[in-house]
N, C-alpha and C. Protein backbone atom coordinates (compact mmCIF):
# COMPACT_ATOMS: atom_id res chain seq x y z
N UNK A 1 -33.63 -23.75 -43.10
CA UNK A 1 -34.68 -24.71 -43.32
C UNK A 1 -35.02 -24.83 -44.80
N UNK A 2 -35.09 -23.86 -45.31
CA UNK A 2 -35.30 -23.72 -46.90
C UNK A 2 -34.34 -24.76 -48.18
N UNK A 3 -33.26 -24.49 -47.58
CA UNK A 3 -32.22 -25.33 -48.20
C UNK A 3 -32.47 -26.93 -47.52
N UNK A 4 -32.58 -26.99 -46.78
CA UNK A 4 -32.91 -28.28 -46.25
C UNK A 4 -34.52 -29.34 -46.98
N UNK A 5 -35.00 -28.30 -47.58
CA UNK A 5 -36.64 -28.69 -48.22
C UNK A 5 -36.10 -28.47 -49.51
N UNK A 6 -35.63 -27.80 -50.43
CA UNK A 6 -34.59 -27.89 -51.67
C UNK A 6 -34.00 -29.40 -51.84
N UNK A 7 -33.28 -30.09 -50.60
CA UNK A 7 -32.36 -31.13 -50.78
C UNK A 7 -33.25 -32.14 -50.72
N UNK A 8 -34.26 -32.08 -49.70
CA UNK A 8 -35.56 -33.16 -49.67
C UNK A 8 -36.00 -33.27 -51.01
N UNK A 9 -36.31 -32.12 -51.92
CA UNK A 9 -36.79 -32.57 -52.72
C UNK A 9 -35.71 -33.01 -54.31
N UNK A 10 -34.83 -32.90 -53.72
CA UNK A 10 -33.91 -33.28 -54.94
C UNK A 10 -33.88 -34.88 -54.79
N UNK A 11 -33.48 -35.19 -53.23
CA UNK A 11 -33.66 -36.42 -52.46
C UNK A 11 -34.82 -37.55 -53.34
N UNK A 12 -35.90 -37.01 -53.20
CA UNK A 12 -36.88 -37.74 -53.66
C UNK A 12 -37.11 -37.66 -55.00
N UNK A 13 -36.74 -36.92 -55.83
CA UNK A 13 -36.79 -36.74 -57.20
C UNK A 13 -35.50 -38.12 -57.44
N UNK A 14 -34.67 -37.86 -56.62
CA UNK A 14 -33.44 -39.02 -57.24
C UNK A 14 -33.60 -40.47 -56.37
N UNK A 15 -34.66 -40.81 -55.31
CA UNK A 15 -35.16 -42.11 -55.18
C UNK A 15 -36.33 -42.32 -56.37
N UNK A 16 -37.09 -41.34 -56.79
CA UNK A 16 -38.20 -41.78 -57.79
C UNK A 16 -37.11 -42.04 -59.02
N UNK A 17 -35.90 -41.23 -59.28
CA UNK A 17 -35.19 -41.54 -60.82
C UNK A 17 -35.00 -43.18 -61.15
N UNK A 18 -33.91 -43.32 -59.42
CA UNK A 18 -33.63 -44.77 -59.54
C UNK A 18 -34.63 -45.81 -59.32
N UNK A 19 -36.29 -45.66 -58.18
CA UNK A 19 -37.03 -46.84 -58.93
C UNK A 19 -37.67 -46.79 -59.89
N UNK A 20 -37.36 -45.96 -60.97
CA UNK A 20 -38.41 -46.33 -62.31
C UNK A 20 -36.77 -46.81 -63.20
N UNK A 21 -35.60 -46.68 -63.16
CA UNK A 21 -34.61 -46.90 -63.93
C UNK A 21 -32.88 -47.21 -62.73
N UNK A 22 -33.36 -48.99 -62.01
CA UNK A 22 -32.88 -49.02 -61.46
C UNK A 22 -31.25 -49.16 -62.15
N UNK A 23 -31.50 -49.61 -63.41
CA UNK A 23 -29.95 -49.75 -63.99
C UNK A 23 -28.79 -48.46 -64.07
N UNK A 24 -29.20 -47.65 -63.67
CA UNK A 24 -28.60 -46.45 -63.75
C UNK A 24 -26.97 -46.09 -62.51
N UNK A 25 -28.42 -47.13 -61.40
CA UNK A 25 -27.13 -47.24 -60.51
C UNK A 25 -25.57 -48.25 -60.51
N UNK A 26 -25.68 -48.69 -61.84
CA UNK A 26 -24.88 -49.76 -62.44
C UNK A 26 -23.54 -49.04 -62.76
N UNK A 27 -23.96 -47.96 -63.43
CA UNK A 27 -22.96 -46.82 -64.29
C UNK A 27 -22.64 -45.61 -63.80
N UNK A 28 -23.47 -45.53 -62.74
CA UNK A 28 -23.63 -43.87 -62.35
C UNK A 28 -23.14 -44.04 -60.94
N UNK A 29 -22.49 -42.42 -60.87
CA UNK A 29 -23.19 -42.38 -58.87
C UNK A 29 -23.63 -40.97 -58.67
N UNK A 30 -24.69 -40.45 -58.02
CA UNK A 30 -25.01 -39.74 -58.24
C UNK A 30 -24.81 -38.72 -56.66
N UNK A 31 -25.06 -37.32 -57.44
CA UNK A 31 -25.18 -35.94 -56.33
C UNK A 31 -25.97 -35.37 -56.01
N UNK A 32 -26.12 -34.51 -55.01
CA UNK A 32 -27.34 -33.55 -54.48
C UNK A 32 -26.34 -32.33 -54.30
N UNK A 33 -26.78 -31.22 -55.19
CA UNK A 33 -25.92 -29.85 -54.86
C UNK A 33 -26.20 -29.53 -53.56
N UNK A 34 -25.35 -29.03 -52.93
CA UNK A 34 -25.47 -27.84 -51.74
C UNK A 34 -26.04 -27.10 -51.77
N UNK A 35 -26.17 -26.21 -52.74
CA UNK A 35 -26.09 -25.18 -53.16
C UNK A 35 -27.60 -25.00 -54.12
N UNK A 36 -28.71 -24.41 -53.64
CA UNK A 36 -29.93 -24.68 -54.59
C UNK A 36 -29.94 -26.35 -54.64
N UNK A 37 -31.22 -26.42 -55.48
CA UNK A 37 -31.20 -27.92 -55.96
C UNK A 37 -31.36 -28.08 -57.11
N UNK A 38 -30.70 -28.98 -57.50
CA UNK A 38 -30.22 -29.93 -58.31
C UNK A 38 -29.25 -31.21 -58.38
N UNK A 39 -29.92 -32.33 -59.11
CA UNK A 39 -28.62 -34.03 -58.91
C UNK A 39 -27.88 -33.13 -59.96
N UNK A 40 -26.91 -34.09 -59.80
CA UNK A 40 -25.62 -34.32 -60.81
C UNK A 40 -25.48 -35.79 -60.63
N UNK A 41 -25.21 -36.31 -61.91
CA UNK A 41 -24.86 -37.66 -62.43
C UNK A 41 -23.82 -37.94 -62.93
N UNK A 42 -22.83 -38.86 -62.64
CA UNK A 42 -21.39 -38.80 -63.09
C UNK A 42 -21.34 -40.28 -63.39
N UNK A 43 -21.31 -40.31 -64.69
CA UNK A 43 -21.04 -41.76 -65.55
C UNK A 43 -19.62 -42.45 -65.50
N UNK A 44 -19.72 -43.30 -65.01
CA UNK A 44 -18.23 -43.96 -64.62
C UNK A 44 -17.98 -45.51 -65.44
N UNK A 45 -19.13 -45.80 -66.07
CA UNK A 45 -19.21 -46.68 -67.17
C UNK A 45 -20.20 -46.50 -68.30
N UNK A 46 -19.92 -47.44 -69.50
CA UNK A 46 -20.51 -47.48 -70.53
C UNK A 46 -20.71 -46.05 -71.41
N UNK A 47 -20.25 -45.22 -71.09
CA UNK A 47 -19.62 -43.53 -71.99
C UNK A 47 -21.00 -43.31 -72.62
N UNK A 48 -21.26 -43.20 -73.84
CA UNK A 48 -22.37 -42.85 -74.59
C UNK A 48 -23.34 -43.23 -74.66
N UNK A 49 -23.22 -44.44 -74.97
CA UNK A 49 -23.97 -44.98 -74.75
C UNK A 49 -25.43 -44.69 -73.64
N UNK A 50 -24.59 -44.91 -72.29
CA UNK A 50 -25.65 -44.54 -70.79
C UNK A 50 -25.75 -43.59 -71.28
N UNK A 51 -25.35 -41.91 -71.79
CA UNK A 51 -25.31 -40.35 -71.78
C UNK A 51 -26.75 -40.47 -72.81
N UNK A 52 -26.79 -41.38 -73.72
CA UNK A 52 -28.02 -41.28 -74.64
C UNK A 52 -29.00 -41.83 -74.15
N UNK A 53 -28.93 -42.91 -73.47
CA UNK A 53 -29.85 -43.65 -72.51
C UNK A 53 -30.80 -42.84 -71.64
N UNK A 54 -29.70 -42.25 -70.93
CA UNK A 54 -30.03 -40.80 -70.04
C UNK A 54 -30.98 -39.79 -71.00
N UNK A 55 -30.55 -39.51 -72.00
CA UNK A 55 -31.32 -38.38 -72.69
C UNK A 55 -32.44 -38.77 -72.85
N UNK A 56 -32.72 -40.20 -73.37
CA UNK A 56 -34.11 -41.07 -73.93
C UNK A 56 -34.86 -40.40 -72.93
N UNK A 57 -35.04 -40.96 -71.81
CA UNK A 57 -36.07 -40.76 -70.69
C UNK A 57 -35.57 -39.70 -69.82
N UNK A 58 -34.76 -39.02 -69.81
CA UNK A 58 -34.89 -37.14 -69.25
C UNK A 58 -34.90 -35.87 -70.21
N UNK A 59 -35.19 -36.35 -71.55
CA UNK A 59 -35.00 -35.45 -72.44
C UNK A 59 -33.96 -34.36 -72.07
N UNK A 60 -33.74 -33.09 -72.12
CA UNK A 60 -32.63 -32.16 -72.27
C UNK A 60 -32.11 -32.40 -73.71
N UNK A 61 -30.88 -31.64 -73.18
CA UNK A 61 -29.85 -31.82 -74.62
C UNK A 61 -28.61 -31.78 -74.28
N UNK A 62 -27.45 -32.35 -74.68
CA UNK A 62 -26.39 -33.05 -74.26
C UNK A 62 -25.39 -32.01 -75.36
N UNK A 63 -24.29 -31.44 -74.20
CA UNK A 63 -23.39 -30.39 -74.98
C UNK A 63 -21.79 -30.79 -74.76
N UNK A 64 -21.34 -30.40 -75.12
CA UNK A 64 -19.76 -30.93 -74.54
C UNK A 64 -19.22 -29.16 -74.23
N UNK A 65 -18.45 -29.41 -72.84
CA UNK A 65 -17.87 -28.37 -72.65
C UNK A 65 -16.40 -27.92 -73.98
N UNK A 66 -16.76 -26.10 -73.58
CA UNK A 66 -15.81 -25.47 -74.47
C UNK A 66 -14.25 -26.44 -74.27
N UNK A 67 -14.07 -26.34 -72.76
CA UNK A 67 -12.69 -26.49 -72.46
C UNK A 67 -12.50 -27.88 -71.76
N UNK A 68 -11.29 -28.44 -72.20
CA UNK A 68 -10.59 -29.78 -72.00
C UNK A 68 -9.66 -29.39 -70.91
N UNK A 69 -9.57 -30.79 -70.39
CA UNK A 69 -8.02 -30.33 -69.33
C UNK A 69 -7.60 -31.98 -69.10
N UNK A 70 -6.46 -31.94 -68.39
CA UNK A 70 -5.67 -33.39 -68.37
C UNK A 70 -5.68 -33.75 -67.35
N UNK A 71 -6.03 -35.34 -67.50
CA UNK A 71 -6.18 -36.04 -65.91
C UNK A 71 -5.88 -37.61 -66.52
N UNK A 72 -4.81 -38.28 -65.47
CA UNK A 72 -4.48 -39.61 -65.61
C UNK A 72 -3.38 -39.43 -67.24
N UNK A 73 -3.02 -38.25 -67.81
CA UNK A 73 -1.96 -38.11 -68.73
C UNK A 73 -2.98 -38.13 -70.11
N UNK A 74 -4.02 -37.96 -70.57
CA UNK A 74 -5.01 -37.95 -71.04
C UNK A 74 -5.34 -36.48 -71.52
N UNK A 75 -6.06 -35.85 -72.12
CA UNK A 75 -7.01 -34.58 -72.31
C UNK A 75 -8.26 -35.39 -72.53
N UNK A 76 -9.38 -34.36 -71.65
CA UNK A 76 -10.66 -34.97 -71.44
C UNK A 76 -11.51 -33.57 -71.83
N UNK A 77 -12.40 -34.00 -72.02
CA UNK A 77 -13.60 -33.04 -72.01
C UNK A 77 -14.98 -33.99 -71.71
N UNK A 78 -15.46 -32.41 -70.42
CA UNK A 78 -16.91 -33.04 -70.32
C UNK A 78 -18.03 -33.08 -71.10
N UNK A 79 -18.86 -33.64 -71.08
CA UNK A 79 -19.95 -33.84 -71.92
C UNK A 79 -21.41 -34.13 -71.00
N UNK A 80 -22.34 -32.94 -71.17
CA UNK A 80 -23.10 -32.70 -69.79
C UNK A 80 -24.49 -32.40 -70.55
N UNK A 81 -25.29 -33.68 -70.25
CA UNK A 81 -26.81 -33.70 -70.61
C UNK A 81 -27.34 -33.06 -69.23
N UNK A 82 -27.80 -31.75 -69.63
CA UNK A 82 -28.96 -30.85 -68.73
C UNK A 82 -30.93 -30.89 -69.18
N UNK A 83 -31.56 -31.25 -68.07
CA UNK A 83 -32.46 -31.63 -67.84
C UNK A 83 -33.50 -31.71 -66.83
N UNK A 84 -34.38 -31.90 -66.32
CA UNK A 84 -35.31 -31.59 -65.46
C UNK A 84 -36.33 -33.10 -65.52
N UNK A 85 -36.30 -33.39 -63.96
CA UNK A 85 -36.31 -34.76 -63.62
C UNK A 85 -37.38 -34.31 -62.26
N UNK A 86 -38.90 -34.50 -62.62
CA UNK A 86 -39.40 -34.06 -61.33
C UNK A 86 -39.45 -32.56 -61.10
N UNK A 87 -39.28 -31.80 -61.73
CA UNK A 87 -39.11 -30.48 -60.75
C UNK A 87 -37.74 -30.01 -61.14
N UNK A 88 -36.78 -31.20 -60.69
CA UNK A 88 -35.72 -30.96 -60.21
C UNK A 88 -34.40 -30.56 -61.06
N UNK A 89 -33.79 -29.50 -61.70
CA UNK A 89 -32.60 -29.58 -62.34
C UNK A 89 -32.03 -30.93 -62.58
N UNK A 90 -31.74 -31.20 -63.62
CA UNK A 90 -30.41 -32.59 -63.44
C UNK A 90 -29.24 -32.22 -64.28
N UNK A 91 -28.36 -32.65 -64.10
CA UNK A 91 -26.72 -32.71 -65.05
C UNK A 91 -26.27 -33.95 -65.19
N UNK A 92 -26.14 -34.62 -65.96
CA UNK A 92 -25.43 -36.26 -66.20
C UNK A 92 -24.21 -35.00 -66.89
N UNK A 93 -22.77 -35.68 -66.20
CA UNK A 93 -21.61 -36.01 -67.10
C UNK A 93 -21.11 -37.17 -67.37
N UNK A 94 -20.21 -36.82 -68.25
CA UNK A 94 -19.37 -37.57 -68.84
C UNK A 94 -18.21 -37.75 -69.38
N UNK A 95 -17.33 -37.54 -68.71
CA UNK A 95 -15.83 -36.69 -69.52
C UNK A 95 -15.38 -37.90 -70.43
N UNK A 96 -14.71 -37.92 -70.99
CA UNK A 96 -14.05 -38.20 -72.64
C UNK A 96 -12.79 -38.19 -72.84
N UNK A 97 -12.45 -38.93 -73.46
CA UNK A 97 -10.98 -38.60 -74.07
C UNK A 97 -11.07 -37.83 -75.01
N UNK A 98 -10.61 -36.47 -75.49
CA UNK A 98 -10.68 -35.91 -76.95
C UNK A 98 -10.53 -36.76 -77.62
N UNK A 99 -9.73 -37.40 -78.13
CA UNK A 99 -9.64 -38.33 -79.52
C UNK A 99 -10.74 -39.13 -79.49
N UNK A 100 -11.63 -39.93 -78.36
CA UNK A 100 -12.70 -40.68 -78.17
C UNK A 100 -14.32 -39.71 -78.96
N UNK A 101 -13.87 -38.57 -78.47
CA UNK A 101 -15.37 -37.79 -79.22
C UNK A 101 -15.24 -38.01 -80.54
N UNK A 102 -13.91 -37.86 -81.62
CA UNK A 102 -14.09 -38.51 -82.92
C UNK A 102 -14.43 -39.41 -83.32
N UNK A 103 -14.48 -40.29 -82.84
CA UNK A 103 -15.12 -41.56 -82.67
C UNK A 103 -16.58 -41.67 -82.69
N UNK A 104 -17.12 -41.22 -82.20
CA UNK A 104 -18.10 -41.40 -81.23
C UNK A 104 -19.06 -40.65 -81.86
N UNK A 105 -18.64 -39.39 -82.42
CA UNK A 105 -19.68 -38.42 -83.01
C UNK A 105 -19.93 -38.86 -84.57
C-alpha cells in the first residue's frame, strides 16, 4: 500500500507539472519510478533548449553523465537536470551526441 501512495503522489505532482506547463508534453514523455518516488522526463525534442526551459521553473542543476555509450552508430551522453517538483524527486534527460555538447556548451 505504501508504494502505491508514493506513485499517487508522484501521479499528481506530474498532473499539477503538466497543467501549469502544458508545453512540456510537446517534447517530453514522461515516468513514474517503481521503485520509491520519483518522475523521470525524457526529452525527445528541442535538446537544450527544453533541458534549460526545464531548469527555469524546476530549478536543480543540470550535469552530464561521466560515461557515453553508442546507440543508432552515434556516442551519446546523458545530460540529467535533478530537481524537486512538489515534494517529488524529478530527473529530465537528455542524451546528446558528444560532438553536439561542443556546440552547445
Amino acid at each position: 500500500m505504501k508504494d502505491n501512495l508514493t506513485q499517487l503522489s508522484a501521479a499528481t505532482a506530474l498532473v499539477q507539472l503538466l497543467e501549469e506547463h502544458p508545453e512540456l508534453s510537446e517534447h517530453m514523455s514522461w515516468s513514474i519510478s517503481r521503485v520509491g518516488v520519483q518522475l523521470v522526463g525524457f526529452i525527445h525534442e528541442g535538446g537544450m533548449q527544453v533541458l534549460a526551459d526545464c531548469a527555469k521553473f524546476l530549478g536543480g542543476s543540470v550535469r552530464a553523465d561521466e560515461s557515453t555509450y553508442e546507440s543508432g552508430g552515434q556516442r551519446l551522453r546523458t545530460h540529467v537536470l535533478a530537481s524537486t517538483w512538489r515534494d517529488v524527486p524529478v530527473q529530465v534527460l537528455l542524451p546528446l551526441p558528444v560532438a553536439a555538447e561542443q556546440v552547445a556548451a
